[in-house]
N, C-alpha and C. Protein backbone atom coordinates (compact mmCIF):
# COMPACT_ATOMS: atom_id res chain seq x y z
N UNK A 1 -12.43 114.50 -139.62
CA UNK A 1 -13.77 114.43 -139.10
C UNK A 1 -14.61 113.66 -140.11
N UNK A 2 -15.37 112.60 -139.24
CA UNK A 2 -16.45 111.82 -140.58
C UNK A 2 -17.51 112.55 -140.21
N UNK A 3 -18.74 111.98 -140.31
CA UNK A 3 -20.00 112.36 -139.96
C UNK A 3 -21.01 112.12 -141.16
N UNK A 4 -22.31 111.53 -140.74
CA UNK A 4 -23.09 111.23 -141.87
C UNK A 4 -24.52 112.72 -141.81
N UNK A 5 -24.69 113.59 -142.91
CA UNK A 5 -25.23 114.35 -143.39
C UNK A 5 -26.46 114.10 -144.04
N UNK A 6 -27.57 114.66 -143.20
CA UNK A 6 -28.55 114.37 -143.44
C UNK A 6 -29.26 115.18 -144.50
N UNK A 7 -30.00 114.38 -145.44
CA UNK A 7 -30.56 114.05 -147.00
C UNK A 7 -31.70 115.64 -146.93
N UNK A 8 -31.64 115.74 -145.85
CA UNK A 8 -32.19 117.13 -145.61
C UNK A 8 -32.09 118.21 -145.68
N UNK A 9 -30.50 118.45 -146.10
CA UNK A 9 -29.48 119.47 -146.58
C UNK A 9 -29.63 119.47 -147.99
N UNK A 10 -29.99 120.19 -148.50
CA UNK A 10 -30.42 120.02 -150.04
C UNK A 10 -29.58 120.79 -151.12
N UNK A 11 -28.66 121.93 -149.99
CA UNK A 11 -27.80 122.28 -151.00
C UNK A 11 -26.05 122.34 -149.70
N UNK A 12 -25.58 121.41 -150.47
CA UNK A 12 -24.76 121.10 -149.91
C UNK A 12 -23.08 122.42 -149.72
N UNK A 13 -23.12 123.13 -150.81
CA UNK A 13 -22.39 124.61 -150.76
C UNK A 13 -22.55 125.52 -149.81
N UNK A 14 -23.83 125.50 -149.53
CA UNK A 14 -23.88 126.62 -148.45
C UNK A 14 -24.06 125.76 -147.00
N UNK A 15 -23.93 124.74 -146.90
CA UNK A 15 -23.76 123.98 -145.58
C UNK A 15 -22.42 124.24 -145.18
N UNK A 16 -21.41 123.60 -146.45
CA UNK A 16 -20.20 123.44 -145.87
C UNK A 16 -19.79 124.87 -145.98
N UNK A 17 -19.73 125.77 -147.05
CA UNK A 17 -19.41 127.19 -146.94
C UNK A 17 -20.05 128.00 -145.08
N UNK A 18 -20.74 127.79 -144.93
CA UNK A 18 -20.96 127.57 -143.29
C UNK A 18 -20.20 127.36 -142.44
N UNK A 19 -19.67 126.16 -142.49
CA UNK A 19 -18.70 125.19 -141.77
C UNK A 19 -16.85 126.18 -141.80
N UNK A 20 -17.05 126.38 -143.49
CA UNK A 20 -15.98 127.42 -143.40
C UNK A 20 -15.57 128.41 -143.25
N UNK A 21 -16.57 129.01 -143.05
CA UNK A 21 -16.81 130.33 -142.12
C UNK A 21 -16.20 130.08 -140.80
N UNK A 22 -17.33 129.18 -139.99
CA UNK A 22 -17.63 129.19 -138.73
C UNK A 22 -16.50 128.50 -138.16
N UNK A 23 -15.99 127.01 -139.19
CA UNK A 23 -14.93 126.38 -138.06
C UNK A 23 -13.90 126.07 -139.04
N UNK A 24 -13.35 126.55 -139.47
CA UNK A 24 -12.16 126.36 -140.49
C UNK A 24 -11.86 125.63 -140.68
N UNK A 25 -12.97 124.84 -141.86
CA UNK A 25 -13.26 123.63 -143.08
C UNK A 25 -12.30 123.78 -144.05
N UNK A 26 -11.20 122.95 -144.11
CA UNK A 26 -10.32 123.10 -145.51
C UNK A 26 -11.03 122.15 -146.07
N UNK A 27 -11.96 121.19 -146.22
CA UNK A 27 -11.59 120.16 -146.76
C UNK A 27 -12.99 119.23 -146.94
N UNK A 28 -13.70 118.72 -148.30
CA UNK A 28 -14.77 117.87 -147.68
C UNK A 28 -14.72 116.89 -148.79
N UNK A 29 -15.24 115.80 -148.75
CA UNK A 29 -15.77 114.77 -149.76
C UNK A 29 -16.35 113.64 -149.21
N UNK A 30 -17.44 113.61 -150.29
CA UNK A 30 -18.14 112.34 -149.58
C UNK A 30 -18.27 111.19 -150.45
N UNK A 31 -18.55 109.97 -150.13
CA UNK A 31 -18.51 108.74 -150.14
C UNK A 31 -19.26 108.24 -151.29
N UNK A 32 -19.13 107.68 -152.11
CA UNK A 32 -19.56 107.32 -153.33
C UNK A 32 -20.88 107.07 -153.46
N UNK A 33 -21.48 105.98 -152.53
CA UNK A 33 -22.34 105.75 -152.31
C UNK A 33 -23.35 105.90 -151.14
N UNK A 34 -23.08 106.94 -150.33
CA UNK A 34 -23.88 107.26 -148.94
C UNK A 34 -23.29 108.70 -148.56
N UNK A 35 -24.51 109.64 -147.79
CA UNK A 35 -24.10 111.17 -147.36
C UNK A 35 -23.08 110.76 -146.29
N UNK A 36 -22.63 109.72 -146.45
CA UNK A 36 -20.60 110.10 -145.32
C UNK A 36 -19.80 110.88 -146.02
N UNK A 37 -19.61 111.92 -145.49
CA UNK A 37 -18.83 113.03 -145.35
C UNK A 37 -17.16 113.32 -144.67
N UNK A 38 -16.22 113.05 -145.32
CA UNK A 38 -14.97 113.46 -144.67
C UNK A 38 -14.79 114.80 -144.52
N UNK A 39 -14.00 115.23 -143.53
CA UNK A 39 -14.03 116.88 -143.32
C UNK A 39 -12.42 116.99 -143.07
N UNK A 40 -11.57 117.80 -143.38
CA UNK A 40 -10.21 118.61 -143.00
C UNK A 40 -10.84 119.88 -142.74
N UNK A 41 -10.47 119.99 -140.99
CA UNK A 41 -10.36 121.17 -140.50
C UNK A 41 -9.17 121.75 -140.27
N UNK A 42 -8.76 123.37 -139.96
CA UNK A 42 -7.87 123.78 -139.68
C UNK A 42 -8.32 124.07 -138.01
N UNK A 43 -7.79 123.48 -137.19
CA UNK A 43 -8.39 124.28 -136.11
C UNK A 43 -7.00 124.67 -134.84
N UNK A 44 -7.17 126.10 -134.66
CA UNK A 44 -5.96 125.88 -133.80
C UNK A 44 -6.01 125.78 -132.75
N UNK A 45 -4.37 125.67 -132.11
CA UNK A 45 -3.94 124.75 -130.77
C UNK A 45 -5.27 125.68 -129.79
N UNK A 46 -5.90 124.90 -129.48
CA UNK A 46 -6.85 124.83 -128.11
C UNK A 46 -7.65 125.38 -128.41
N UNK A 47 -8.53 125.37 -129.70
CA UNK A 47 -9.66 125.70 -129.78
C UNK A 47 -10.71 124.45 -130.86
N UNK A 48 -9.93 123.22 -129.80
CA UNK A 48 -11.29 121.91 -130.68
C UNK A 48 -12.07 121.95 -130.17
N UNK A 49 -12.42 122.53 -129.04
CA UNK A 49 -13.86 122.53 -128.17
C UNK A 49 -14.90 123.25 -129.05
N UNK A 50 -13.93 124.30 -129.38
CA UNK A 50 -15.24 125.34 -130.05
C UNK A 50 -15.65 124.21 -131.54
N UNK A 51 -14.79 123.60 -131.82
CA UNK A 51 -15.49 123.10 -133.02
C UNK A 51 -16.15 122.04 -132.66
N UNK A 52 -15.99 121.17 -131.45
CA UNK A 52 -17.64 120.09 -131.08
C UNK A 52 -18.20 120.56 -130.63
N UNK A 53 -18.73 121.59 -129.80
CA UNK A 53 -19.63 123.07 -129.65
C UNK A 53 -20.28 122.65 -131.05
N UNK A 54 -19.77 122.73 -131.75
CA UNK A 54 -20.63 123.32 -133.15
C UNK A 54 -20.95 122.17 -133.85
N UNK A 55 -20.60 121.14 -133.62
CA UNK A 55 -20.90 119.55 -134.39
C UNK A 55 -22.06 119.82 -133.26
N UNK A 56 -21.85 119.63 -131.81
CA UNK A 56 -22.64 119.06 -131.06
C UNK A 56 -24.04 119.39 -131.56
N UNK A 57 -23.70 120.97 -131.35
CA UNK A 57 -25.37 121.62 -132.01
C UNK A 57 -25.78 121.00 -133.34
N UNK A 58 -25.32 120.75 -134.54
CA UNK A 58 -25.61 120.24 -135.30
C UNK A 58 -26.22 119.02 -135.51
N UNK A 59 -25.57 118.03 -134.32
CA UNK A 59 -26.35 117.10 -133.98
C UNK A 59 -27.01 117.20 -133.50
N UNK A 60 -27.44 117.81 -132.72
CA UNK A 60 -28.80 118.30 -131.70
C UNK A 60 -29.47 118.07 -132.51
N UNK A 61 -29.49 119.09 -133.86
CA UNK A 61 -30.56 120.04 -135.14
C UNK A 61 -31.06 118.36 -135.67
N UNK A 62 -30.64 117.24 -135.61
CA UNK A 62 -30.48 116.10 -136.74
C UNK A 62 -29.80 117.03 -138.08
N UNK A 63 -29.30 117.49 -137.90
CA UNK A 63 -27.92 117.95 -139.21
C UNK A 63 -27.20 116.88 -139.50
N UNK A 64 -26.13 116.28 -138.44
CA UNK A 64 -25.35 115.39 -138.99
C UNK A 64 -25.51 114.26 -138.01
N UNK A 65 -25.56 113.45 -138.15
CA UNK A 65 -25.30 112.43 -136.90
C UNK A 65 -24.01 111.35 -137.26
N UNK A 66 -23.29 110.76 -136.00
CA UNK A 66 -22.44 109.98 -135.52
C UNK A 66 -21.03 111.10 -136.10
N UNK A 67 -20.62 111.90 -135.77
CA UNK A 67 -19.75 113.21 -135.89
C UNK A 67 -18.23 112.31 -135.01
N UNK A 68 -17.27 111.98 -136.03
CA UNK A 68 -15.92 111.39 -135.27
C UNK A 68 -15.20 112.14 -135.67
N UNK A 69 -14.22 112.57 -134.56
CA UNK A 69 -12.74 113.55 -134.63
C UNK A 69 -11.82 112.83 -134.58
N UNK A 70 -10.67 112.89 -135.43
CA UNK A 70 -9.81 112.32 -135.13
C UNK A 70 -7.81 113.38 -135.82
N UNK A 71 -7.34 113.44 -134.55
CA UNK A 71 -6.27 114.06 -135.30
C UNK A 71 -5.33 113.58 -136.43
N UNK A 72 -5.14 114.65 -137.45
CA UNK A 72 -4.46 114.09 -138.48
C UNK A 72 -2.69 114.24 -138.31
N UNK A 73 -1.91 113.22 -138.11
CA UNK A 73 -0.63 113.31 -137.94
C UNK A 73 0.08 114.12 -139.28
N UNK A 74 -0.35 113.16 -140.60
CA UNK A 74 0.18 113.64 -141.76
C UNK A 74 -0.33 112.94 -142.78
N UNK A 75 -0.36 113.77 -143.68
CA UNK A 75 -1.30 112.75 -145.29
C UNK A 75 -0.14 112.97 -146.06
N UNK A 76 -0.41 112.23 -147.08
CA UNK A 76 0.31 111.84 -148.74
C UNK A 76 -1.04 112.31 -149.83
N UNK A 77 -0.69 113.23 -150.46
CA UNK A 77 -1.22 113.35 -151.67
C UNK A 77 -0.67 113.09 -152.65
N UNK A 78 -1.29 112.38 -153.58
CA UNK A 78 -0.94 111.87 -154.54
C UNK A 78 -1.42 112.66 -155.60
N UNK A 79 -0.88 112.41 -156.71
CA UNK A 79 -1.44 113.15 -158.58
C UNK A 79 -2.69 112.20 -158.53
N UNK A 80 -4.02 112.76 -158.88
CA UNK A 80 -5.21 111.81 -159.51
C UNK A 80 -5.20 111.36 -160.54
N UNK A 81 -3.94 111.58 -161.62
CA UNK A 81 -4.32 110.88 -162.89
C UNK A 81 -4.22 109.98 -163.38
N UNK A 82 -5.02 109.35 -163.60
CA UNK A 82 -5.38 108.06 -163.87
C UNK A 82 -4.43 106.90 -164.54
N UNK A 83 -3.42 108.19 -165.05
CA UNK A 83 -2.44 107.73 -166.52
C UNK A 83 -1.14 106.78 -164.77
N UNK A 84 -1.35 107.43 -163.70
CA UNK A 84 -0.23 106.78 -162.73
C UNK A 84 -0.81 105.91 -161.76
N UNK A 85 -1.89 105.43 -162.19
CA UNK A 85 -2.83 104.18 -161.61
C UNK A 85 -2.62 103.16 -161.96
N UNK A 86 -1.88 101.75 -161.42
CA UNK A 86 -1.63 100.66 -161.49
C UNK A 86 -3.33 99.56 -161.08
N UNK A 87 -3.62 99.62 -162.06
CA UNK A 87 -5.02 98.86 -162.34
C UNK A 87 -5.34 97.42 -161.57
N UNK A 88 -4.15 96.82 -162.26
CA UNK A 88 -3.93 95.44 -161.79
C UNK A 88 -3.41 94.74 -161.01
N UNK A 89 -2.50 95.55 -159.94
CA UNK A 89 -2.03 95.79 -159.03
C UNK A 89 -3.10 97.15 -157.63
N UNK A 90 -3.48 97.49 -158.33
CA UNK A 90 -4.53 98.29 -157.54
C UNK A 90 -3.99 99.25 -156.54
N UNK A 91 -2.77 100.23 -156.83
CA UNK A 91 -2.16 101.07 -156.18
C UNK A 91 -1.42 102.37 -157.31
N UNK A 92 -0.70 103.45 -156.54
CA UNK A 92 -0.27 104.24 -157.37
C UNK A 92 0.79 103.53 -157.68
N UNK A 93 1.19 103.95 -159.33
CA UNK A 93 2.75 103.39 -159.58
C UNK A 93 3.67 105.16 -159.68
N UNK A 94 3.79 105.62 -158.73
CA UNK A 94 4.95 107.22 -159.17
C UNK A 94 5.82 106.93 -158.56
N UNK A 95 7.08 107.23 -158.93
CA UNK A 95 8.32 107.15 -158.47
C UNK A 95 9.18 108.61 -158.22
N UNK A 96 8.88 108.89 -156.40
CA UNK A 96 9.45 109.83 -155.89
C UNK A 96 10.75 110.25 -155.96
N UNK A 97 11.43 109.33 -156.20
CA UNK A 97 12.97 109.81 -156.26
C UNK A 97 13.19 110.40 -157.43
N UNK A 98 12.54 110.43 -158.55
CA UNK A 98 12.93 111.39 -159.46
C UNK A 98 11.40 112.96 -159.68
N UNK A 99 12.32 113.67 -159.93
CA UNK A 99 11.74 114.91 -159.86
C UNK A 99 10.67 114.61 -161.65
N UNK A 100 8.93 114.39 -161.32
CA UNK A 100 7.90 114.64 -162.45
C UNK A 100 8.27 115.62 -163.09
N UNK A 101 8.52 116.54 -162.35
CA UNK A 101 7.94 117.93 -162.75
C UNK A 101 6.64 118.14 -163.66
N UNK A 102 5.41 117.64 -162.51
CA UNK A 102 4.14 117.38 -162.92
C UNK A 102 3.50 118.23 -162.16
N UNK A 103 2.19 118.77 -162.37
CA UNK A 103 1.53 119.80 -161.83
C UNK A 103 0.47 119.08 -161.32
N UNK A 104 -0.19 119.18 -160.32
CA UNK A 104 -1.36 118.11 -159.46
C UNK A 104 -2.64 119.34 -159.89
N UNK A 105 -3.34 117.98 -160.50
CA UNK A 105 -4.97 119.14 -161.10
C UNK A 105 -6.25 118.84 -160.75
């Protein structure tokens, strides 16, 4: 889920702590430079209605506007540390076939 979050939300913890209550928010971060907001929800089989129910209202409120769903097939997480960042090449350099035995922090 994207959605841009309006500057009107002033404390952003108890918005999304909200969200995770109400619609089972694993997941948020936003955009370096603008309130765009990525969201991971958990939502189960046949209950996405109830969660645009609850965007919808939000948009109603001017809470969030332009609110996109989209299902997630499957992600790749990667380690963030910086030390496995190929700079100059501009991608991760880790090599899966051998076991890190690295802890993701």
């Amino acid at each position: 889920m994207r959605f841009l979050l309006s500057k009107d939300v002033k404390n952003n913890r108890i918005f999304f702590g909200s969200l995770y209550r109400a619609a089972g928010l694993h997941y948020y971060a936003r955009s370096l430079f603008s309130q765009v907001f990525d969201c991971e929800f958990f939502v189960p089989r046949g209950k996405m209605k109830e969660l645009d129910l609850i965007l919808k209202k939000l948009e109603e409120m001017k809470i969030v506007k332009n609110p996109i769903a989209r299902k997630i097939d499957w992600k790749e997480i990667l380690m963030m540390k910086t030390e496995y960042y190929d700079y100059e090449n501009g991608q991760w350099d880790v090599d899966f076939s051998r076991d890190l035995n690295l802890r993701i922090i």
